[in-house]
Protein backbone atom coordinates (compact mmCIF):
# COMPACT_ATOMS: atom_id res chain seq x y z
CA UNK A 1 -137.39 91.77 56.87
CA UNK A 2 -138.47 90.56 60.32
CA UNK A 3 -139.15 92.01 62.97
CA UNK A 4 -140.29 91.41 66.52
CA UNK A 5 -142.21 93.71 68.61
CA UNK A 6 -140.23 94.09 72.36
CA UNK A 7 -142.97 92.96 74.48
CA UNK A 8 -145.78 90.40 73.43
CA UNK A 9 -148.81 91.18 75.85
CA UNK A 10 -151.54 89.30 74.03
CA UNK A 11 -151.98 86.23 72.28
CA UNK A 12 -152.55 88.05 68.99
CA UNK A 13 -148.91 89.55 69.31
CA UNK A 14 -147.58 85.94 70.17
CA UNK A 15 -149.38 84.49 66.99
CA UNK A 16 -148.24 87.34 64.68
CA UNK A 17 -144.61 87.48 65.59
CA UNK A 18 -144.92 83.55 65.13
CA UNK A 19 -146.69 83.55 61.68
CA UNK A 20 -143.98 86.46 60.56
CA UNK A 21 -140.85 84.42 62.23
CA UNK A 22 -142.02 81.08 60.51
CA UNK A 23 -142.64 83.38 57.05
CA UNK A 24 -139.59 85.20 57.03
CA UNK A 25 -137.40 82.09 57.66
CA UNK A 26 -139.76 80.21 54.71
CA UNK A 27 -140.93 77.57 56.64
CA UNK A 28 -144.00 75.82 55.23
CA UNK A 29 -146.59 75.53 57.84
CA UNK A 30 -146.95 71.74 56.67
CA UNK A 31 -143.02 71.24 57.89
CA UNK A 32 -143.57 73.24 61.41
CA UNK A 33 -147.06 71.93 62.10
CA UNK A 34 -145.35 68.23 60.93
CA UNK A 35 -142.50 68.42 63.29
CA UNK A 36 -144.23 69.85 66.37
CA UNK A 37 -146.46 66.86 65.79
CA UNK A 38 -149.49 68.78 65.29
CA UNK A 39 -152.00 70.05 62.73
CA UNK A 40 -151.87 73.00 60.63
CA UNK A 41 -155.00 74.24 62.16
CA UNK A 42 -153.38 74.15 65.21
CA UNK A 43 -150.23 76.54 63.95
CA UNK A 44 -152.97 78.24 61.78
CA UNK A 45 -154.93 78.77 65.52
CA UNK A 46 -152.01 79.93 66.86
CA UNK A 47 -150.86 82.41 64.56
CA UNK A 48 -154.00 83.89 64.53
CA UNK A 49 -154.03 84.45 68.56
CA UNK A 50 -156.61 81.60 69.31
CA UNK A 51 -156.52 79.23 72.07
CA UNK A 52 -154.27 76.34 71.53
CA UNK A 53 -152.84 74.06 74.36
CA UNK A 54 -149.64 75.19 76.51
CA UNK A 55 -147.79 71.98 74.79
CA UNK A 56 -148.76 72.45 71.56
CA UNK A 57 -147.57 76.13 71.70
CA UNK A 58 -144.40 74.73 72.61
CA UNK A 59 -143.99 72.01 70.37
CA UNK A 60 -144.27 74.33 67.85
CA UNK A 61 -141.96 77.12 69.05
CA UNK A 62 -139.55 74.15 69.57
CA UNK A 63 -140.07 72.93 66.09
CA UNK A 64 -139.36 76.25 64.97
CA UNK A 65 -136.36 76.43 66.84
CA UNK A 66 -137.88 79.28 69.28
CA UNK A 67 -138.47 79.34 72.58
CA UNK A 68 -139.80 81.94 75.62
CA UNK A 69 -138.23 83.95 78.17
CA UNK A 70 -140.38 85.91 81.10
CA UNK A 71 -139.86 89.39 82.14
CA UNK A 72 -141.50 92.07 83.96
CA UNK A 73 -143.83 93.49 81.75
CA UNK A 74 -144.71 97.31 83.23
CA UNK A 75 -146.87 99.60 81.62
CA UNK A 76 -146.79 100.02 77.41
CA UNK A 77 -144.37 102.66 76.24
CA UNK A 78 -145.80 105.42 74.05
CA UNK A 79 -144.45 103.64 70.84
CA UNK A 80 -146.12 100.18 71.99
CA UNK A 81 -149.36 101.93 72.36
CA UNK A 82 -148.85 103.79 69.18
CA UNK A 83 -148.04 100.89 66.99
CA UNK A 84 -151.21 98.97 68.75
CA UNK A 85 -153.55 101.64 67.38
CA UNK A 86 -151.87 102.67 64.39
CA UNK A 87 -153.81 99.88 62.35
CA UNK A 88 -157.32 100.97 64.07
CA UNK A 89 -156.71 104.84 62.98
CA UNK A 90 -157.10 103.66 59.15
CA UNK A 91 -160.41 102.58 60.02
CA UNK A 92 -162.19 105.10 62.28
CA UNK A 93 -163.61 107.57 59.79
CA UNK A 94 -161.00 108.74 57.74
CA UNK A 95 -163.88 109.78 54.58
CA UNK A 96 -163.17 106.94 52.79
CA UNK A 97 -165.74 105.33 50.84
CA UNK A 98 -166.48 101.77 51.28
């Protein structure tokens, strides 16, 4: 199922909700990266949070049939900050053996 996170405050949130969005709808990065008129690295760049041009970011959201909206951003919520550093908890010394 997908899911979107509220507020996307860093590139890495932007590229994730992207690469989940384009998976959950099964569309082949070959057909996005095609359309928007740019390269799989590029949408592979993207999704991964890395710099890629202003227009290329929205070719692609366009190709996906996306697009932005602004809005005041504030501080995180507890649950934003929670869900940020739920993934880093698994790795800070839980015991487990490498």
């Amino acid at each position: 199922m997908f899911t979107v996170m509220d507020k996307l405050r860093l590139p890495a949130d932007l590229g994730k909700a992207i690469a989940q969005y384009r998976e959950a709808h099964k569309l082949s990065a070959v057909a996005v990266a095609s359309k928007a008129g740019r390269s799989r690295t590029v949408l592979h760049k993207l999704e991964r949070g890395e710099d890629v041009t202003v227009a290329s970011l929205f070719n692609i959201l366009r190709a996906m049939g996306l697009c932005l909206g602004l809005q005041k951003a504030g501080m995180p919520t507890l649950e934003e900050m929670q869900q940020r550093f739920a993934d880093d908890g698994d790795d800070a010394g839980g015991g487990h053996a490498a």
